[in-house]
Protein backbone atom coordinates (compact mmCIF):
# COMPACT_ATOMS: atom_id res chain seq x y z
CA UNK A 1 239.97 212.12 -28.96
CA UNK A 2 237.06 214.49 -29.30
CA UNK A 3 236.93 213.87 -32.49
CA UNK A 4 237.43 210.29 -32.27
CA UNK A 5 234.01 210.47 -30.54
CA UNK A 6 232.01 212.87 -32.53
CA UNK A 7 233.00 209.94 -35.50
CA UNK A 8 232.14 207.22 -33.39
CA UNK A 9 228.75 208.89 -32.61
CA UNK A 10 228.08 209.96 -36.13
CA UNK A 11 228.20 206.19 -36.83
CA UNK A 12 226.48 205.02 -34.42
CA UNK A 13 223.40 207.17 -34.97
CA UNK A 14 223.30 205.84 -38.28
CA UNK A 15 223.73 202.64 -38.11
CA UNK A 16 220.73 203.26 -35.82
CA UNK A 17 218.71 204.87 -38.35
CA UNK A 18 219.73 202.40 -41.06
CA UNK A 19 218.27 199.36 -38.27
CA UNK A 20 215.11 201.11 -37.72
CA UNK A 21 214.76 201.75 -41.64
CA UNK A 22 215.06 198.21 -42.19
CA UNK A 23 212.61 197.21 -39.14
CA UNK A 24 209.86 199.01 -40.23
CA UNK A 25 210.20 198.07 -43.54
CA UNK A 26 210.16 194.42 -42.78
CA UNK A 27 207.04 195.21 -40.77
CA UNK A 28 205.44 197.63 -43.43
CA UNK A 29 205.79 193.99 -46.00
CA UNK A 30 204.40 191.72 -43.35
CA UNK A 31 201.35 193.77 -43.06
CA UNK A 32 200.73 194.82 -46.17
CA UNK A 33 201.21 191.54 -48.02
CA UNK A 34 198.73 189.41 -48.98
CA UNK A 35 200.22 185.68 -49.99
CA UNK A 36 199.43 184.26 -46.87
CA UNK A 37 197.85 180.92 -45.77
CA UNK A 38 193.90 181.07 -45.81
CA UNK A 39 191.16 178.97 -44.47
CA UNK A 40 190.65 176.79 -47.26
CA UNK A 41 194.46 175.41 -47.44
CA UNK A 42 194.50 174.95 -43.35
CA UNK A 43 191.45 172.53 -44.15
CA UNK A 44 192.70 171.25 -47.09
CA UNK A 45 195.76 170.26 -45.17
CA UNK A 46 194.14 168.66 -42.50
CA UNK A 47 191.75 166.45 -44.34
CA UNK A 48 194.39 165.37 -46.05
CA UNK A 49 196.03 164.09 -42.70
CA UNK A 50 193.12 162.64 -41.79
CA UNK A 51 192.48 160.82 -44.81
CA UNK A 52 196.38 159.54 -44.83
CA UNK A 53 196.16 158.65 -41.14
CA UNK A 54 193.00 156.68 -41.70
CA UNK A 55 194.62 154.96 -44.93
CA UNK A 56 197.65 154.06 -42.37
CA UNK A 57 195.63 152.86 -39.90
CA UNK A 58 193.64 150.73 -42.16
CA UNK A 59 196.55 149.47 -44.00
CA UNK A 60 198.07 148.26 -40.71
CA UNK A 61 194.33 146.59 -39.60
CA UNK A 62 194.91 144.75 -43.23
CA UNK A 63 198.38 143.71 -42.70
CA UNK A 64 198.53 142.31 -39.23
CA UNK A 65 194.83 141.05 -39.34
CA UNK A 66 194.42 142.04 -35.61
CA UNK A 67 193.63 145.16 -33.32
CA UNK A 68 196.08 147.29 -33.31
CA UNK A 69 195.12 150.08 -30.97
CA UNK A 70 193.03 147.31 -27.88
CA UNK A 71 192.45 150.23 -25.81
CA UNK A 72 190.52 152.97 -28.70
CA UNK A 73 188.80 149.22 -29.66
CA UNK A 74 187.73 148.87 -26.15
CA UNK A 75 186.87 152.10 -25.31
CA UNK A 76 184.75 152.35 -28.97
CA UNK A 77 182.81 148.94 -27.82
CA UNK A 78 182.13 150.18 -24.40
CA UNK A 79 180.96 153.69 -26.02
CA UNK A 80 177.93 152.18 -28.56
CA UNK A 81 177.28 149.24 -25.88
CA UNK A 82 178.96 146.70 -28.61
CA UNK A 83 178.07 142.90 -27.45
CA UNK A 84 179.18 141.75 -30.56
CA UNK A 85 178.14 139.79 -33.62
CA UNK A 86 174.57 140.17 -34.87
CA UNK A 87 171.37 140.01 -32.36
């Protein structure tokens, strides 16, 4: 049984070491590496939802021929003091 133990202890420092090994290896790459994402491709990405967003938005405006969104309408006319048509 002593034995038994010793072996089981043996292993389980080990296995232990082996863990830690592996964590700070993982965390040595993570720091260390240098393909991340950079400012540039965070604004490419969102102009480019903008853009498609406004291209949806439009293409809906085109295809039902009405407001779509009353409220961001009303709330854009109340904002510049829109009376309508030309003065």
């Amino acid at each position: 049984m002593k034995k038994f133990i010793q072996t089981m202890r043996a292993r389980l420092s080990n296995a232990a070491a082996r863990a830690a090994m592996k964590a700070s290896d993982f965390h040595r790459r993570a720091l260390t590496g240098n393909a991340g994402e950079g400012y540039i491709d965070t604004a490419v990405k969102i102009l480019i939802a903008v853009v498609l967003g406004a291209l949806l938005l439009g293409l809906l405006y085109a295809l039902f021929k009405d407001t779509i969104m009353p409220t961001v309408t009303q709330k854009i006319k109340d904002m510049f003091n829109y009376a309508g048509g030309l003065h």
